[in-house]
C-alpha atoms as a PDB file:
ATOM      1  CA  UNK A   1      -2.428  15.817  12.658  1.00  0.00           C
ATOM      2  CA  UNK A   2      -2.043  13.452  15.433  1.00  0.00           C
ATOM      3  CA  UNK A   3       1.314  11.458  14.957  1.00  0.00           C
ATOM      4  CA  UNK A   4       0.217   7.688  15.466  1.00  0.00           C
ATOM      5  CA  UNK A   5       1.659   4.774  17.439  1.00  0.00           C
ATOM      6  CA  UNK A   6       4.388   2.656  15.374  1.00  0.00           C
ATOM      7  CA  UNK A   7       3.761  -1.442  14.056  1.00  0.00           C
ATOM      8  CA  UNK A   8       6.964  -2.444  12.471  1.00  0.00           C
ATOM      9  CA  UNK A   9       5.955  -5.521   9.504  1.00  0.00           C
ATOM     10  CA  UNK A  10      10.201  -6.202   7.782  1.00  0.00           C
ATOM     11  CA  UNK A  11       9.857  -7.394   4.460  1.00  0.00           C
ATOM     12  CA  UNK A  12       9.620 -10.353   2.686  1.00  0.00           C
ATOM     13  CA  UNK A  13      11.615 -11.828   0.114  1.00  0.00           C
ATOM     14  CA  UNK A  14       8.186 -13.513  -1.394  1.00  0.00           C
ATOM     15  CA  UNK A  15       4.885 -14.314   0.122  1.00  0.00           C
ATOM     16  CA  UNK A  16       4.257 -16.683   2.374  1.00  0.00           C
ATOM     17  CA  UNK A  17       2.069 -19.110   2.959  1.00  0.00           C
ATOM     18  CA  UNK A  18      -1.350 -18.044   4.444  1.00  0.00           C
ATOM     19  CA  UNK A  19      -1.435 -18.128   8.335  1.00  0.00           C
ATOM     20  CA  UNK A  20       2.128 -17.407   8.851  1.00  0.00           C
ATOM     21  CA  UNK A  21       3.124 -14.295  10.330  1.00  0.00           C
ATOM     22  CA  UNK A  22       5.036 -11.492  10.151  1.00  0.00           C
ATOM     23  CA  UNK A  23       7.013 -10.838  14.024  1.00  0.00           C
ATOM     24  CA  UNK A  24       6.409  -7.393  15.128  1.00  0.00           C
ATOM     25  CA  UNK A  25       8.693  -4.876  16.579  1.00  0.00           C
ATOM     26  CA  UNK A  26       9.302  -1.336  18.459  1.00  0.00           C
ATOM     27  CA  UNK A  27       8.898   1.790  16.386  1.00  0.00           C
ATOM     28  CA  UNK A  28      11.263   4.815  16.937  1.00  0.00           C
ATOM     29  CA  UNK A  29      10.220   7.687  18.791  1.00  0.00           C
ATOM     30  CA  UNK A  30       8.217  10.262  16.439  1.00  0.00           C
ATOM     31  CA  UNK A  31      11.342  12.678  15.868  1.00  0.00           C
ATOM     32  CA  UNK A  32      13.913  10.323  15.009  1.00  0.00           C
ATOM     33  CA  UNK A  33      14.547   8.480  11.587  1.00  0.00           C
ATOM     34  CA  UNK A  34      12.240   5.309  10.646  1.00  0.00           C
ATOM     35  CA  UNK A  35      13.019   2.389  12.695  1.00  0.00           C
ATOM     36  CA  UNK A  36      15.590  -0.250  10.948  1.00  0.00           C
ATOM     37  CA  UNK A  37      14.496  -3.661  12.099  1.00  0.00           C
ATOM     38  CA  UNK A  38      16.711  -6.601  11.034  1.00  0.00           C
ATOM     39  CA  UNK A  39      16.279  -7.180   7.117  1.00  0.00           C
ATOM     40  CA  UNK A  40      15.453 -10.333   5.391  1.00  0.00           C
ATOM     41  CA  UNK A  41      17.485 -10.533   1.787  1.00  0.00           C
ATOM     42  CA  UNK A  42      15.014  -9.776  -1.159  1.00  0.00           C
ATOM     43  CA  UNK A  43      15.635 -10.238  -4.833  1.00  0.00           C
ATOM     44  CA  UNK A  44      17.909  -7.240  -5.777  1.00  0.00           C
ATOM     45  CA  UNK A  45      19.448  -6.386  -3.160  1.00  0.00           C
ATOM     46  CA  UNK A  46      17.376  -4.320  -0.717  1.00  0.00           C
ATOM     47  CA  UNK A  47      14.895  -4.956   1.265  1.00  0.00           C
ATOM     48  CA  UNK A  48      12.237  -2.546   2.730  1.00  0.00           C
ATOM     49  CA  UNK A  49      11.347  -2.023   6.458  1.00  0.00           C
ATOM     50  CA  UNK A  50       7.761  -1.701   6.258  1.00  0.00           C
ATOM     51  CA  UNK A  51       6.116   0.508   9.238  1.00  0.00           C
ATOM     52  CA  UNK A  52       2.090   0.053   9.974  1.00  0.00           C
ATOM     53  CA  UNK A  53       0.724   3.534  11.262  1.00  0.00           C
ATOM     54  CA  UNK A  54       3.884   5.146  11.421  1.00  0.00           C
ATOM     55  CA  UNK A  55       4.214   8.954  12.914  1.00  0.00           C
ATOM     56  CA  UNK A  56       2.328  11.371  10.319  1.00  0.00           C
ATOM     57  CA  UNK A  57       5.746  13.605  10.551  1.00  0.00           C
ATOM     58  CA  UNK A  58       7.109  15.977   7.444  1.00  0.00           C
ATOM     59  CA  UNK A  59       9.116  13.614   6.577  1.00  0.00           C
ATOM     60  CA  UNK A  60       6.396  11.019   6.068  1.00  0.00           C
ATOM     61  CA  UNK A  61       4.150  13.863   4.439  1.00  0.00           C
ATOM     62  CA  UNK A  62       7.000  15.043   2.048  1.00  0.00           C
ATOM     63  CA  UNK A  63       8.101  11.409   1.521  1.00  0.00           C
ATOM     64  CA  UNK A  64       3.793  10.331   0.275  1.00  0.00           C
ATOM     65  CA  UNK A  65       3.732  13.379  -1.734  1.00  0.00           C
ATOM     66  CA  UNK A  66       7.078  12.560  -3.650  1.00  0.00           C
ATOM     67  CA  UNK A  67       6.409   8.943  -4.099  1.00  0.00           C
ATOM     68  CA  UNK A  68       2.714   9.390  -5.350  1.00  0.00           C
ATOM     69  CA  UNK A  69       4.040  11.915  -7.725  1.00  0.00           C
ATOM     70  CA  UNK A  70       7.403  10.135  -9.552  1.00  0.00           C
ATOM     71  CA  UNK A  71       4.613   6.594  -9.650  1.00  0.00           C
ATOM     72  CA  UNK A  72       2.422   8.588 -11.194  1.00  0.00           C
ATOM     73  CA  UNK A  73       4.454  10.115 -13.539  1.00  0.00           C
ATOM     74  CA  UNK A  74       6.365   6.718 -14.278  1.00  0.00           C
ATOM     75  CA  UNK A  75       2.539   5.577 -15.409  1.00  0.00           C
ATOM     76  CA  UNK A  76       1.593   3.507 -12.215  1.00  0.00           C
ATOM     77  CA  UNK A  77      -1.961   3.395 -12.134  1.00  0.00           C
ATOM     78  CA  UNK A  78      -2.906   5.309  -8.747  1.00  0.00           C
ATOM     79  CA  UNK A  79      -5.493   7.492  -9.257  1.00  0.00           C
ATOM     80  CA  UNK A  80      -4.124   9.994 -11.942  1.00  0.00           C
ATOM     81  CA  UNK A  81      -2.619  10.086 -15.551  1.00  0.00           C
ATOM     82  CA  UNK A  82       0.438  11.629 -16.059  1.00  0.00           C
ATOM     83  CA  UNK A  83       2.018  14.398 -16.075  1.00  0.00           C
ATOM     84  CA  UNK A  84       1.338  15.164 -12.423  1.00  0.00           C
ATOM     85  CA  UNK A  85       2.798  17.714  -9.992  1.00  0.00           C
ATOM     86  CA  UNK A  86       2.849  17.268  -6.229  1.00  0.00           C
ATOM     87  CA  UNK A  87       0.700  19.836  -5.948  1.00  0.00           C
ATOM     88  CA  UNK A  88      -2.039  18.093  -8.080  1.00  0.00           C
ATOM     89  CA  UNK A  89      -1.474  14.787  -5.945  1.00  0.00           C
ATOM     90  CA  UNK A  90      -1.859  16.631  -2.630  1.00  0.00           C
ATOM     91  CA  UNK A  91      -5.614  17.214  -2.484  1.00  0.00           C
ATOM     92  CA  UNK A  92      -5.842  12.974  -2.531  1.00  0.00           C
ATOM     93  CA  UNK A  93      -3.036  12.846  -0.460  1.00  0.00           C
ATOM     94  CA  UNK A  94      -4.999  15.577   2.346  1.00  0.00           C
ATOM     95  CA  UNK A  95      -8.362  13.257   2.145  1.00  0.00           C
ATOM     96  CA  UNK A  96      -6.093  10.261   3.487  1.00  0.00           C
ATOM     97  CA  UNK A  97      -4.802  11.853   5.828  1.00  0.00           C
ATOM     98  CA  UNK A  98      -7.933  13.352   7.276  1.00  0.00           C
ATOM     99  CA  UNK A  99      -8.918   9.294   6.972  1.00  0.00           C
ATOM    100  CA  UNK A 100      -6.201   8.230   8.806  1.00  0.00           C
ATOM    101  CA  UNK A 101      -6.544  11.105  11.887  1.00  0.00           C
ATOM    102  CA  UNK A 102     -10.272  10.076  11.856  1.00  0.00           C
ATOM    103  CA  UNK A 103      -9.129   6.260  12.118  1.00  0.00           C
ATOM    104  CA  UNK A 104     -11.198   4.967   9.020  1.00  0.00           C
ATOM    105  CA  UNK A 105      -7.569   4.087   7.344  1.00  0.00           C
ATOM    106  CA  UNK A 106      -4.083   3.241   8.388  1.00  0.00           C
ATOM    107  CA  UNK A 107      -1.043   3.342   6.442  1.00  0.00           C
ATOM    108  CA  UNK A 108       1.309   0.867   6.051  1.00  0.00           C
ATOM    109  CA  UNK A 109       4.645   2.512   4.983  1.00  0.00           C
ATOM    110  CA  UNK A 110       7.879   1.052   3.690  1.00  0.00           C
ATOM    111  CA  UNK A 111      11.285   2.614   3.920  1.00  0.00           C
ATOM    112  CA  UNK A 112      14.549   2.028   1.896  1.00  0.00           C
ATOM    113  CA  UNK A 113      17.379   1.893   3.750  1.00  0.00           C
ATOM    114  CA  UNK A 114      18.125   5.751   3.631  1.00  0.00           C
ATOM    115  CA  UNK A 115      14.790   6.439   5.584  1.00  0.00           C
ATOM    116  CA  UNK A 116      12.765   7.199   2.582  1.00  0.00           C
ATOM    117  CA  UNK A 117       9.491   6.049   1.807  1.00  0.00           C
ATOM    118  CA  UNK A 118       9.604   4.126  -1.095  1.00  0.00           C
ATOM    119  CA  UNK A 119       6.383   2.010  -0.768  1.00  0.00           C
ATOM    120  CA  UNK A 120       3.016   2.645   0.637  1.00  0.00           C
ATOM    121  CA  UNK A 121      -0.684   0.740   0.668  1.00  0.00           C
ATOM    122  CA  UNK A 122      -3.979   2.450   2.681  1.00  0.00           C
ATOM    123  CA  UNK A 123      -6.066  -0.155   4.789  1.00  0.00           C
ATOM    124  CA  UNK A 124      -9.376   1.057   4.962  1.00  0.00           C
ATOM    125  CA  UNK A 125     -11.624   0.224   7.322  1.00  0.00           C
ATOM    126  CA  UNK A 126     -15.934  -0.812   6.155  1.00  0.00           C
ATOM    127  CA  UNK A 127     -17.761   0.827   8.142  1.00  0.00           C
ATOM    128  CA  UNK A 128     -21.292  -0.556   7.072  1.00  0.00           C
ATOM    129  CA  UNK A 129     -21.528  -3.120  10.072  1.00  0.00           C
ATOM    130  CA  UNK A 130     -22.669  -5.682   7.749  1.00  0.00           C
ATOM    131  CA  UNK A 131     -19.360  -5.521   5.963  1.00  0.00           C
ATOM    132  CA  UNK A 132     -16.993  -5.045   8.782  1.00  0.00           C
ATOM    133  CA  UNK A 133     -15.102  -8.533   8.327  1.00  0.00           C
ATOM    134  CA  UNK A 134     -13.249  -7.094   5.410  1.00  0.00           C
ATOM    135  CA  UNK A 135     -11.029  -4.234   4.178  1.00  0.00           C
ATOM    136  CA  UNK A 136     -10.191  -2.308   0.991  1.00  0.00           C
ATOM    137  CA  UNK A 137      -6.472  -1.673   0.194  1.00  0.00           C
ATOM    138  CA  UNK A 138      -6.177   1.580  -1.567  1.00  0.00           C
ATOM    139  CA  UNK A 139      -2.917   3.536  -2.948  1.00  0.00           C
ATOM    140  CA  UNK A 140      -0.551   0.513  -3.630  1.00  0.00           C
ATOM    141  CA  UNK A 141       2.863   1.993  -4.563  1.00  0.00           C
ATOM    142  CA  UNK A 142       6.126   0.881  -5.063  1.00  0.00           C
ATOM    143  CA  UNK A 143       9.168   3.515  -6.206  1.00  0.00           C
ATOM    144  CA  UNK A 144       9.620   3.250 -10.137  1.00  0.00           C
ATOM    145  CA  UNK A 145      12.878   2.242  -9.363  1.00  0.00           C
ATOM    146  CA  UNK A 146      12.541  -0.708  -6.988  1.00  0.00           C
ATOM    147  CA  UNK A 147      10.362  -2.284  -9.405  1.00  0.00           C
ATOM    148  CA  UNK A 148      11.588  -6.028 -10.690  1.00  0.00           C
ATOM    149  CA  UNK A 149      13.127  -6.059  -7.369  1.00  0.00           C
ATOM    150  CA  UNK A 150      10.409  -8.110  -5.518  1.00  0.00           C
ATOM    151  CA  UNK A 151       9.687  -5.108  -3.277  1.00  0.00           C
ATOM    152  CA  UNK A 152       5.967  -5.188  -4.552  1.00  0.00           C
ATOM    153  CA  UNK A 153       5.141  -8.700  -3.221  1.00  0.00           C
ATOM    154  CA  UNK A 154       6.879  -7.882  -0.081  1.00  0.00           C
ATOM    155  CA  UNK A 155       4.453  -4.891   0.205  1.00  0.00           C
ATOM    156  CA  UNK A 156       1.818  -7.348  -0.099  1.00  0.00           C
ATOM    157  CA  UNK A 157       2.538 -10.065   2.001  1.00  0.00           C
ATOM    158  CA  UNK A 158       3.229  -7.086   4.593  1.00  0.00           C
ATOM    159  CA  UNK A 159      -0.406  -5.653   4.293  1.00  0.00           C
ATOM    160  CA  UNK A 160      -1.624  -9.550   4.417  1.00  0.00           C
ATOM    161  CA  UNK A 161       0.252  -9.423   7.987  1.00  0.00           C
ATOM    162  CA  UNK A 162      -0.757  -6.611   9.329  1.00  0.00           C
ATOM    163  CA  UNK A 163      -4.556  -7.373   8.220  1.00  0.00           C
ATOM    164  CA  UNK A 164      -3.945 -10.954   9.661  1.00  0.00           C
ATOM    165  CA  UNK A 165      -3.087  -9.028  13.170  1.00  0.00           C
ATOM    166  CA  UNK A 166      -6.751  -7.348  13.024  1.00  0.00           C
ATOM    167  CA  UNK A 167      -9.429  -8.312  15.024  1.00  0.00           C
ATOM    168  CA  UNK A 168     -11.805 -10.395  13.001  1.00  0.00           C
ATOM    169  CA  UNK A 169     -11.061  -9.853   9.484  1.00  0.00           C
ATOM    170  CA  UNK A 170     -11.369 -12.303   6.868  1.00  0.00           C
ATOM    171  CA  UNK A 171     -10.748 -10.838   3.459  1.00  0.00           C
ATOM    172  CA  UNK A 172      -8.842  -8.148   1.635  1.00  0.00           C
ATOM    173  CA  UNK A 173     -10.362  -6.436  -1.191  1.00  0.00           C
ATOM    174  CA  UNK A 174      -8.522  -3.877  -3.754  1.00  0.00           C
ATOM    175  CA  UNK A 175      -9.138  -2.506  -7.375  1.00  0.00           C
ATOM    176  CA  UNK A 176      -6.811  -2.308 -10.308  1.00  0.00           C
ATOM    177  CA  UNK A 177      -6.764  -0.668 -13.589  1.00  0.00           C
ATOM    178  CA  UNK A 178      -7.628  -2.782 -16.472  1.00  0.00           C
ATOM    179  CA  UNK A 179      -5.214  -3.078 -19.303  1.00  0.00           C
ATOM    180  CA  UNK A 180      -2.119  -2.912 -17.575  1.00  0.00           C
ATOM    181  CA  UNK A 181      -1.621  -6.773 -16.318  1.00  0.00           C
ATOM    182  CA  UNK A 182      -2.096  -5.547 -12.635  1.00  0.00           C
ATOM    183  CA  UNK A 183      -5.056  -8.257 -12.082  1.00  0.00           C
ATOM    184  CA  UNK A 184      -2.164 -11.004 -13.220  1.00  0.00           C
ATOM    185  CA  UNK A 185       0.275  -9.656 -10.932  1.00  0.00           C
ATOM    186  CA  UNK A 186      -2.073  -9.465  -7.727  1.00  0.00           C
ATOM    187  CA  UNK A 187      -3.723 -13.176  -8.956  1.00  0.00           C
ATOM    188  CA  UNK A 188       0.205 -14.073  -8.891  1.00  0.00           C
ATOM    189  CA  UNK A 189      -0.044 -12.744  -5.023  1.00  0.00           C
ATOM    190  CA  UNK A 190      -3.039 -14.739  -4.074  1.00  0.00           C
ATOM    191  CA  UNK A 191      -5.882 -12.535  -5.245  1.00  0.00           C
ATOM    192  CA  UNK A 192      -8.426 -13.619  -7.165  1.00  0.00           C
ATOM    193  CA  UNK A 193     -10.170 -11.739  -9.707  1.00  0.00           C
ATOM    194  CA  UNK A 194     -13.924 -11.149  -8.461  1.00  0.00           C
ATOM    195  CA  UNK A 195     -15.726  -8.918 -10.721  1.00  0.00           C
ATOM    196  CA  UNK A 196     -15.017  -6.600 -13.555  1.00  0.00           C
ATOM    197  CA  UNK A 197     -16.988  -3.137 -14.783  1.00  0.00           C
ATOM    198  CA  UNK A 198     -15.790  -2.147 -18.316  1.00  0.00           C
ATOM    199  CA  UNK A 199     -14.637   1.215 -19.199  1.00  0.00           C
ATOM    200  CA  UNK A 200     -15.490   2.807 -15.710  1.00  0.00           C
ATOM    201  CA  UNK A 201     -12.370   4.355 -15.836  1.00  0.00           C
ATOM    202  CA  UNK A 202     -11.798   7.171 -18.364  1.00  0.00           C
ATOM    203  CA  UNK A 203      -7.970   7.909 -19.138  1.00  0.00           C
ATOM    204  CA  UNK A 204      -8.071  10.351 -21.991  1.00  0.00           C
ATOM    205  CA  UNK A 205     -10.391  11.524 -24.422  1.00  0.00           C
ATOM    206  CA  UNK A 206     -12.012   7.842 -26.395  1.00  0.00           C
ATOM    207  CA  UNK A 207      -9.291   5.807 -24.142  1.00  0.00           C
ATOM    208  CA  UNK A 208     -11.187   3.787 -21.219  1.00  0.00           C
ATOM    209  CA  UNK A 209      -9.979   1.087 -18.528  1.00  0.00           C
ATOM    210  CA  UNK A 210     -11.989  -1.769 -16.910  1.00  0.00           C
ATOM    211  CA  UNK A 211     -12.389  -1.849 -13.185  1.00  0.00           C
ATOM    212  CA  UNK A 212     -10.968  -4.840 -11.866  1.00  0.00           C
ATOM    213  CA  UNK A 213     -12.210  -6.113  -8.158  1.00  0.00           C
ATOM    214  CA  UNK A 214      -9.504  -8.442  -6.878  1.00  0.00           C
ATOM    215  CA  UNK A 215     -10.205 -10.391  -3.435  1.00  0.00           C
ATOM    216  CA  UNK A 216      -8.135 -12.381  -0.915  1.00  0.00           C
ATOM    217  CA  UNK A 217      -9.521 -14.153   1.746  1.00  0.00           C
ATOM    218  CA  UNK A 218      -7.990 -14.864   4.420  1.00  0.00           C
ATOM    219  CA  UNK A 219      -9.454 -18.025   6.039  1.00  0.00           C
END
């Protein structure tokens, strides 16, 4: 796997106003521990230093495999139903990584301030050439126990940023598990609900979730 050139996006203490930007950095070199860029305070304490593309490294690799695994297993809504081991996640994990080496999707990563990765979200590129204008945001994750601490809505005004700093892109688009309040949290973020299938998501034998499409432009 190819290790990729480093976008650093610092956090947020709440979204901002569309059209504002987040100022970009300098990345680390591959080998060394994830870049610290100044922080901004953030409700609770911490604040993450969010990386776009950073270097696909063990550390990284370990660090995606652990998160997806304890957010899964705290009931976070990212592709699974608990109980999961890391060795179930890693087969999802694999395919977006073979994404990212391919360039359909980049990762933006965020790091605590012990160098772990505590927060992820996949861009993914469209490559219908109709539908080019926009992207999907897959994998949203925050650590189970950053959460109440604002780092969520830093993660997405970070993504909002780096999508901003794409050539020609207009809109975000994302799903969301029904029946969890996710689609009140994002609409709380600037997304606005756009379309709904119910019970396309199985969860357990008789128990099904709607499909929520959530949408922010960007214009």
């Amino acid at each position: 796997m190819r290790e990729r050139a480093e976008r650093l996006v610092p956090a947020a203490p709440a979204r901002r106003g569309r059209g504002e930007k987040t100022q970009a950095g300098t990345g680390a070199d591959p080998g060394s521990a994830p870049p610290s860029p100044a922080r901004l305070p953030i409700v609770g304490g911490m604040a993450l230093n969010f990386v776009l593309d950073p270097p696909v490294d063990r550390h990284l690799r370990d660090g995606v495999l652990a998160l997806w695994t304890d957010v899964t297993n705290a009931g976070g809504a990212v592709g699974f139903v608990p109980p999961v081991t890391p060795e179930d996640v890693r087969p999802q994990w694999v395919q977006h990584l073979a994404a990212m080496d391919e360039g359909r999707m980049r990762l933006l990563a965020g790091y605590d301030e012990d160098g772990a990765v505590a927060a992820t979200a996949f861009v993914t590129l469209n490559t219908h050439r109709l539908m080019s204008h926009w992207v999907w945001l897959y994998t949203v994750m925050v650590h189970p126990r950053l959460h109440g601490t604002g780092q969520g809505r830093a993660l997405l005004a970070a993504c909002e940023d780096a999508v901003r700093g794409m050539e020609g892109m207009e809109a975000i688009r994302l799903t969301c598990r029904g029946g969890l309040g996710l689609e009140r949290f994002y609409a709380s973020c600037g997304y606005k609900e756009v379309g709904r299938v119910p019970d396309a998501i199985r969860v357990g034998e008789g128990e099904y979730r709607d499909d929520v499409f959530m949408l922010l432009p960007l214009n």
